[in-house]
PDB file of N, CA and C in Angstrom:
ATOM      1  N   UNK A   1     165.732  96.957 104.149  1.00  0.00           N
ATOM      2  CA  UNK A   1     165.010  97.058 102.900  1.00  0.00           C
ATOM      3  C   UNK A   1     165.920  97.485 101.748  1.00  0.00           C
ATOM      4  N   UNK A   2     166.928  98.461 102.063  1.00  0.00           N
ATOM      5  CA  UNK A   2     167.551  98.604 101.331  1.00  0.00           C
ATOM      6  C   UNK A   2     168.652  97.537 100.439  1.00  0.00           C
ATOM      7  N   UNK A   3     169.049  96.827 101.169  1.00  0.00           N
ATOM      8  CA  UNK A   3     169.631  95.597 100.392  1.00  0.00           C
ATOM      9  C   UNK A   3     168.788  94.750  99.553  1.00  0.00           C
ATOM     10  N   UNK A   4     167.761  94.638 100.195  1.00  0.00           N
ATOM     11  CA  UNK A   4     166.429  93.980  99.215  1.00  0.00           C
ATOM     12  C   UNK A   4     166.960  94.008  97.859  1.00  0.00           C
ATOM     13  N   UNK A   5     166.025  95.348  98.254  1.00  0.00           N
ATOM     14  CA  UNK A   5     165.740  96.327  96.755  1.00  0.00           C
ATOM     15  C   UNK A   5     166.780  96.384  95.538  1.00  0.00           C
ATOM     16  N   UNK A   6     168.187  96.422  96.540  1.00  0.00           N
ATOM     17  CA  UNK A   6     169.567  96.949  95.530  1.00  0.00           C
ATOM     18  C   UNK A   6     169.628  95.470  95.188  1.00  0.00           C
ATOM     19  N   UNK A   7     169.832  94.270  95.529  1.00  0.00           N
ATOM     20  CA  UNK A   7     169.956  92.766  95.219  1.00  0.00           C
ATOM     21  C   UNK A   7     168.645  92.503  94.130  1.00  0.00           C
ATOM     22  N   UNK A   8     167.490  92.544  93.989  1.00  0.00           N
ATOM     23  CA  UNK A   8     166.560  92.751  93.288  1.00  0.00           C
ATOM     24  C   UNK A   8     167.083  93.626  91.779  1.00  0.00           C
ATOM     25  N   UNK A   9     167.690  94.692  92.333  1.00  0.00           N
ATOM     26  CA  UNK A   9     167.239  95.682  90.968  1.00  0.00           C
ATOM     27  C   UNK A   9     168.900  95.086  90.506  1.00  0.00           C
ATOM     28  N   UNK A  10     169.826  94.826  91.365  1.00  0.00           N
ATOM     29  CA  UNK A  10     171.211  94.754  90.347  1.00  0.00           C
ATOM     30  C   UNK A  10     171.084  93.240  89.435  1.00  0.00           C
ATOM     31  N   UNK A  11     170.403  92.512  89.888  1.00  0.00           N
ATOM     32  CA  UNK A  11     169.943  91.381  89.293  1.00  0.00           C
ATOM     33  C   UNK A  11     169.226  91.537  88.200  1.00  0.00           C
ATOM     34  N   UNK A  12     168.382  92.352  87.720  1.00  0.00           N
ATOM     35  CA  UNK A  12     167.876  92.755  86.522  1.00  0.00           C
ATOM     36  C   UNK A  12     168.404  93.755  85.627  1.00  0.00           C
ATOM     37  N   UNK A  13     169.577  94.824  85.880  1.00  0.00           N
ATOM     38  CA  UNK A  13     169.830  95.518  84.966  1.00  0.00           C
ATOM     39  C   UNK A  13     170.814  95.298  84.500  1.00  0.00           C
ATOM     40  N   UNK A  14     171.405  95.747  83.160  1.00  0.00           N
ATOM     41  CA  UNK A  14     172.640  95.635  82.339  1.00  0.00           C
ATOM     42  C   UNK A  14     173.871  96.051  83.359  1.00  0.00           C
ATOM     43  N   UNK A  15     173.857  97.586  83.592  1.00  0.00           N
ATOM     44  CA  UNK A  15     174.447  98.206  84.452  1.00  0.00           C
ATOM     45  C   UNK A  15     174.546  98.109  86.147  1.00  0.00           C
ATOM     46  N   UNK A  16     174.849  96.981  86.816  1.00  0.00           N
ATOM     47  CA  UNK A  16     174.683  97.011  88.365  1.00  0.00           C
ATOM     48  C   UNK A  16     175.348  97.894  88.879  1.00  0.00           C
ATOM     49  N   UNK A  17     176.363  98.487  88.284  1.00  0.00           N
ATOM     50  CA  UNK A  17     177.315  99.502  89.284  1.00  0.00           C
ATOM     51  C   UNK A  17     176.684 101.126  89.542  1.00  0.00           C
ATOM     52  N   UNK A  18     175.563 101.027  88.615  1.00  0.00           N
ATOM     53  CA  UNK A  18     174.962 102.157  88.372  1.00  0.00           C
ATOM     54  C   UNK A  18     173.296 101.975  89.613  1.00  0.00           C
ATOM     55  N   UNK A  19     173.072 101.427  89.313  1.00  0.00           N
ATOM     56  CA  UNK A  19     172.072 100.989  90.455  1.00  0.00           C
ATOM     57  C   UNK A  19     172.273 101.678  92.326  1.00  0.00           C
ATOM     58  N   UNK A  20     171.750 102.568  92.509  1.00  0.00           N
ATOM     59  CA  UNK A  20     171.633 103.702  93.386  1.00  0.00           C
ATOM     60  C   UNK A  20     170.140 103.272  94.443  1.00  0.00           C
ATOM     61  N   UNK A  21     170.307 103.256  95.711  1.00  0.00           N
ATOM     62  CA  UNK A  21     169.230 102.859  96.815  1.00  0.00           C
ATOM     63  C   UNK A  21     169.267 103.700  97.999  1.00  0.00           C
ATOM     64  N   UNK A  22     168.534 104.477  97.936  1.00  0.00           N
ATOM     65  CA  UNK A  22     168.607 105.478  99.588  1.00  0.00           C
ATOM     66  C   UNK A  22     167.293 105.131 100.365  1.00  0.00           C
ATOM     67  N   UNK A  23     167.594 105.073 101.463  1.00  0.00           N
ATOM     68  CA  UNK A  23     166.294 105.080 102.218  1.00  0.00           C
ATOM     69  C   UNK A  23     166.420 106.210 103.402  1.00  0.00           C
ATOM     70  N   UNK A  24     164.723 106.747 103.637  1.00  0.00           N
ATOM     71  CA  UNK A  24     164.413 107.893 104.707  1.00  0.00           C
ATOM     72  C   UNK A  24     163.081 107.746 105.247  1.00  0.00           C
ATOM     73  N   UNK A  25     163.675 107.815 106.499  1.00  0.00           N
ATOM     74  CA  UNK A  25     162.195 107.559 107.305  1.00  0.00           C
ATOM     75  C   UNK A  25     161.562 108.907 108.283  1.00  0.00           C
ATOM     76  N   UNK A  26     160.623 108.782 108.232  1.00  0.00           N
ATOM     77  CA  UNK A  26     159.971 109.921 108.404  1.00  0.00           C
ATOM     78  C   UNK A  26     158.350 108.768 109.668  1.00  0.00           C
ATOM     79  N   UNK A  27     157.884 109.969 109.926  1.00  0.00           N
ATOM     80  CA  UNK A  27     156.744 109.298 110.792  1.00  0.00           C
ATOM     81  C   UNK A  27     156.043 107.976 110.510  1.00  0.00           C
ATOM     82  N   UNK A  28     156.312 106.876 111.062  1.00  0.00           N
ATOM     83  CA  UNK A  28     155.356 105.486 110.464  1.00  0.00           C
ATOM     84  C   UNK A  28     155.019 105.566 108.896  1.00  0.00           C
ATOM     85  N   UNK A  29     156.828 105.906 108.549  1.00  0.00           N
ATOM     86  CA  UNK A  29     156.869 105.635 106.751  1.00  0.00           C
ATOM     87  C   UNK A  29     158.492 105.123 106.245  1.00  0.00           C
ATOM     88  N   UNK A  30     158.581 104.521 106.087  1.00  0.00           N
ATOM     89  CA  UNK A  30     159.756 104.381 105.451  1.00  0.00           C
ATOM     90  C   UNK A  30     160.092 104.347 103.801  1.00  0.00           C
ATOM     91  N   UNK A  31     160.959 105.450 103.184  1.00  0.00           N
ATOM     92  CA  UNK A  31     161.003 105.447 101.623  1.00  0.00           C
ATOM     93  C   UNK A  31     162.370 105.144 100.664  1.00  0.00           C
ATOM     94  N   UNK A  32     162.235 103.933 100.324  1.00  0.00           N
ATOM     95  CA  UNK A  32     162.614 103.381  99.395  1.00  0.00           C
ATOM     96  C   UNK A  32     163.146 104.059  97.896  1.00  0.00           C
ATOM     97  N   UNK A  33     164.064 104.664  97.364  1.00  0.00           N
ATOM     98  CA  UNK A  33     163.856 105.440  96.320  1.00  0.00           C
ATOM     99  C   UNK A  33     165.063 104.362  95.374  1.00  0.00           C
ATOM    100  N   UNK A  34     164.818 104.017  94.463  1.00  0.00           N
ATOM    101  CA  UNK A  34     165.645 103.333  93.656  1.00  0.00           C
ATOM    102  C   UNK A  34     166.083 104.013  92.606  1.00  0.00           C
ATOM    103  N   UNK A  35     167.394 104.187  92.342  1.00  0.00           N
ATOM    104  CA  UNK A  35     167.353 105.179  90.744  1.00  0.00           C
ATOM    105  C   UNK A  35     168.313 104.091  89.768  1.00  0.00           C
ATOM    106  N   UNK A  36     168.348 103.922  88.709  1.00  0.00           N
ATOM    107  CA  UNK A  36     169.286 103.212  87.607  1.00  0.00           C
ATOM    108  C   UNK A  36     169.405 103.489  86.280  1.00  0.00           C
ATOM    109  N   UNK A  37     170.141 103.262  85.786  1.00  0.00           N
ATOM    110  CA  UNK A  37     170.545 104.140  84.483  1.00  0.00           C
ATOM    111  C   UNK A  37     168.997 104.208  83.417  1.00  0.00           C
ATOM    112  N   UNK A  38     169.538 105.611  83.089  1.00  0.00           N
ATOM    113  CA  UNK A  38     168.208 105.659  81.997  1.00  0.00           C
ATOM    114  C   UNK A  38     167.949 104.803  81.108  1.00  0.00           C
ATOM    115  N   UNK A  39     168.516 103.381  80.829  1.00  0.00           N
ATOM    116  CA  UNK A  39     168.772 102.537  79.723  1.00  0.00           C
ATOM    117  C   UNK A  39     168.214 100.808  80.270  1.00  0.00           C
ATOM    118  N   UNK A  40     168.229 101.161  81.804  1.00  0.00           N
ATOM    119  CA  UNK A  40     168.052 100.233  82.452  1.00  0.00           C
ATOM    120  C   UNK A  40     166.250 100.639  83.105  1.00  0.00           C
ATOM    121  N   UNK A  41     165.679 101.407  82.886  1.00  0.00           N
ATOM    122  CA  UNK A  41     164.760 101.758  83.420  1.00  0.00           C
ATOM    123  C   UNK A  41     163.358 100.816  83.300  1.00  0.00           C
ATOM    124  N   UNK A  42     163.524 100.553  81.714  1.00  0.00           N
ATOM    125  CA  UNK A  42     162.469  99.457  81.284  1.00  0.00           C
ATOM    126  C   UNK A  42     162.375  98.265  81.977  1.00  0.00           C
ATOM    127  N   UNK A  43     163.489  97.551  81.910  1.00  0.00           N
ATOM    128  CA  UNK A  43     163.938  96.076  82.914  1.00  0.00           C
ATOM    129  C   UNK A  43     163.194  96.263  84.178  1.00  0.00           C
ATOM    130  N   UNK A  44     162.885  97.505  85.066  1.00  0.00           N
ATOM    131  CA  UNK A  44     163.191  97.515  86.466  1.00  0.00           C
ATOM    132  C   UNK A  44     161.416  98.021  86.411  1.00  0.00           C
ATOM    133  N   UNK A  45     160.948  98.345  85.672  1.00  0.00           N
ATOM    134  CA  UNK A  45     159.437  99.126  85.991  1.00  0.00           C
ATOM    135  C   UNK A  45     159.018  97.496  85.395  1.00  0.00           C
ATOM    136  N   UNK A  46     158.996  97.184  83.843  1.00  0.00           N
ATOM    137  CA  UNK A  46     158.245  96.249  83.623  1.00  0.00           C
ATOM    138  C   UNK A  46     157.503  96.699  82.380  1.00  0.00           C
ATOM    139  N   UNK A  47     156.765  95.359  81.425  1.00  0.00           N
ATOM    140  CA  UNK A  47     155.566  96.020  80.875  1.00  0.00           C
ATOM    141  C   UNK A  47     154.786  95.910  81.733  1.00  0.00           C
ATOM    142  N   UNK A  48     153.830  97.207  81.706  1.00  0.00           N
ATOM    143  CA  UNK A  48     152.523  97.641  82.424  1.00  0.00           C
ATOM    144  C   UNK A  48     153.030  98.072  83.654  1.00  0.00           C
ATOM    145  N   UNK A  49     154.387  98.549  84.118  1.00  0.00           N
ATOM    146  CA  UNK A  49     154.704  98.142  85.348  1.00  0.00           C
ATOM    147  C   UNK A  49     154.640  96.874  86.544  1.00  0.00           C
ATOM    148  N   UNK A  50     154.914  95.395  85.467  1.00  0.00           N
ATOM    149  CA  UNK A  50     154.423  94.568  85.789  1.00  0.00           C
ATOM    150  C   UNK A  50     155.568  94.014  86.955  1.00  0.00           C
ATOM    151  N   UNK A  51     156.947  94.747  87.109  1.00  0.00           N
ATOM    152  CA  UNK A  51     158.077  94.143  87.808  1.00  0.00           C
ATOM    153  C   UNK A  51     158.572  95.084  88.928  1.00  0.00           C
ATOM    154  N   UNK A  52     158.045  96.700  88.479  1.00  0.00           N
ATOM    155  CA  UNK A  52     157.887  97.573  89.638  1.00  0.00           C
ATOM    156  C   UNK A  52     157.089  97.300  90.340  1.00  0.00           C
ATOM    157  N   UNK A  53     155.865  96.224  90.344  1.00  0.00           N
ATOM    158  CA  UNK A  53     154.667  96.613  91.214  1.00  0.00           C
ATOM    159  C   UNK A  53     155.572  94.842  92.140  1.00  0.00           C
ATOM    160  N   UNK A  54     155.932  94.480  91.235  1.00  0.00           N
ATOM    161  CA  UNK A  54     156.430  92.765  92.428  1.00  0.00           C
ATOM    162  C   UNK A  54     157.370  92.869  93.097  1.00  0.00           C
ATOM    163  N   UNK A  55     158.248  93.934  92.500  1.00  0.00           N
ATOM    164  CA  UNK A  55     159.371  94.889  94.110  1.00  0.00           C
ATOM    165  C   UNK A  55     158.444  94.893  94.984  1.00  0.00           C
ATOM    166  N   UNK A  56     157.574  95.736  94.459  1.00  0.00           N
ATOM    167  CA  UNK A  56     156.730  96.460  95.779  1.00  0.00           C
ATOM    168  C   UNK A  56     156.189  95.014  96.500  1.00  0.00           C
ATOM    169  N   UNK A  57     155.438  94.646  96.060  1.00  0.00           N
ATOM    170  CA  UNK A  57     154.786  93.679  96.585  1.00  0.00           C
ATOM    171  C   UNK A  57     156.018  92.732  98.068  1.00  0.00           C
ATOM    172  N   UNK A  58     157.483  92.589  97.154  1.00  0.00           N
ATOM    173  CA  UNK A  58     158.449  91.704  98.284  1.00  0.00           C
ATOM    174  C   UNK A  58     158.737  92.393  99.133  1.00  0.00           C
ATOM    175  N   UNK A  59     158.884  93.768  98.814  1.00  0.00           N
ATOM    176  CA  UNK A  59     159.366  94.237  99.818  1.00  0.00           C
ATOM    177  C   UNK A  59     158.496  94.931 100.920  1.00  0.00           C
ATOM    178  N   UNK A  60     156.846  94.933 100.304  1.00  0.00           N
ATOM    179  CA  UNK A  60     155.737  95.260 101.513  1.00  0.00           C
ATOM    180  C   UNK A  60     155.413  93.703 102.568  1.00  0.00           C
ATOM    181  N   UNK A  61     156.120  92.848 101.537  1.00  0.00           N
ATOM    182  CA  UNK A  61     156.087  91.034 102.263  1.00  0.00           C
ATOM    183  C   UNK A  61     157.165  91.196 103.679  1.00  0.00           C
ATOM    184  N   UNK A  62     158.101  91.807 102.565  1.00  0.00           N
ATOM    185  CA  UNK A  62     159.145  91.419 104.075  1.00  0.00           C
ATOM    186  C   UNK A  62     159.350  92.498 104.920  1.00  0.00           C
ATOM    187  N   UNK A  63     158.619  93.931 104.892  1.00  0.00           N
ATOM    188  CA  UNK A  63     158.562  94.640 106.177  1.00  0.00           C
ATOM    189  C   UNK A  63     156.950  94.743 106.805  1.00  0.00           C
ATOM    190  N   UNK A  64     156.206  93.283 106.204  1.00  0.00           N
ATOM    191  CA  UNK A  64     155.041  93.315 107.263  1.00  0.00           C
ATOM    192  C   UNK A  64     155.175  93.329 108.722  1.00  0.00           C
ATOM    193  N   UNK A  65     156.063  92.772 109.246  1.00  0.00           N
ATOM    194  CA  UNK A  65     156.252  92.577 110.648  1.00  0.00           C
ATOM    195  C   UNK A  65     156.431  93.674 111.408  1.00  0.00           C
ATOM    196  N   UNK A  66     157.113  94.774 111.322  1.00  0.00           N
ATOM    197  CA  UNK A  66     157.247  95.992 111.063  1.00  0.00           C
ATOM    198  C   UNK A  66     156.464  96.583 111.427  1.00  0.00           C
ATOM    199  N   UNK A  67     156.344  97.791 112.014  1.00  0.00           N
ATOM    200  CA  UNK A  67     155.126  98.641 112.346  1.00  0.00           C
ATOM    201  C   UNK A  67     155.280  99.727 111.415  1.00  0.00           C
ATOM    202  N   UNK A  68     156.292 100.212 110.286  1.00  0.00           N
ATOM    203  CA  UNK A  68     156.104 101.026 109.427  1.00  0.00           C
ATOM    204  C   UNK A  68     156.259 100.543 108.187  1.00  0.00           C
ATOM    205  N   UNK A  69     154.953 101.534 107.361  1.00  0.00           N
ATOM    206  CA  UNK A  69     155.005 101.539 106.245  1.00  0.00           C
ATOM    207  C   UNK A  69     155.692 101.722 105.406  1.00  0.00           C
ATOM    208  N   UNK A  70     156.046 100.509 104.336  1.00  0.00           N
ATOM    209  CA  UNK A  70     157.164 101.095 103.265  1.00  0.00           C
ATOM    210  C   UNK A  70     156.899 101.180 102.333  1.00  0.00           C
ATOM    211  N   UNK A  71     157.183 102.070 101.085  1.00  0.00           N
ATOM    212  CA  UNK A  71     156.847 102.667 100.178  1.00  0.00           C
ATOM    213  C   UNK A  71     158.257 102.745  99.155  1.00  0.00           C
ATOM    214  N   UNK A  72     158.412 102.087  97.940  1.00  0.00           N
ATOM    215  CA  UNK A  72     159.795 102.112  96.927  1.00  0.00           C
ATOM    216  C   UNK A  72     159.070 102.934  95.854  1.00  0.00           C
ATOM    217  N   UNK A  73     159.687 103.862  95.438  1.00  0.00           N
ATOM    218  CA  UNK A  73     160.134 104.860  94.293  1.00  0.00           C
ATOM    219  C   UNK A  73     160.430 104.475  93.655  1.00  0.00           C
ATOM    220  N   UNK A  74     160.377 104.491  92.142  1.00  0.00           N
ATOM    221  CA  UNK A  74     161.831 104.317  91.107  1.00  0.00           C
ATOM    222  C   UNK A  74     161.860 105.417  90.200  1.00  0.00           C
ATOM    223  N   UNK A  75     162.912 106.094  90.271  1.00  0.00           N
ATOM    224  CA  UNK A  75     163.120 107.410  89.562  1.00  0.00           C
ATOM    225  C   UNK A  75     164.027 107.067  88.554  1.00  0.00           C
TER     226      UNK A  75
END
């Protein structure tokens, strides 16, 4: 998931080198936390959060198979 996410978000921001992806799993959860420059933040949420919520959406697509839940952050 983590490559996903980082291929996704370096593709949309000014700054790719700045673009930061950790993941931690914990009981039937896996968490996604994305961080990118404060300048790049708009690009990556969206208006309305319209481009944070279609991360979410690919990346709840491609760990359906999966028996844990994943969950992306963006801080």
């Amino acid at each position: 998931m983590v490559e996903l996410v980082e291929l996704i978000a370096k593709s949309l921001v000014d700054h790719p080198d700045e673009v930061v992806v950790t993941q931690t799993e914990s009981e039937g959860l896996i968490v996604v936390e994305l961080k990118v420059a404060a300048d790049d933040m708009g690009k990556v949420i969206g208006k309305q959060g319209s481009i944070a919520k279609s991360i979410r959406t690919v990346v709840k697509a491609a760990s359906s198979k999966g028996d844990k839940k994943v969950d992306v952050k963006i801080g």
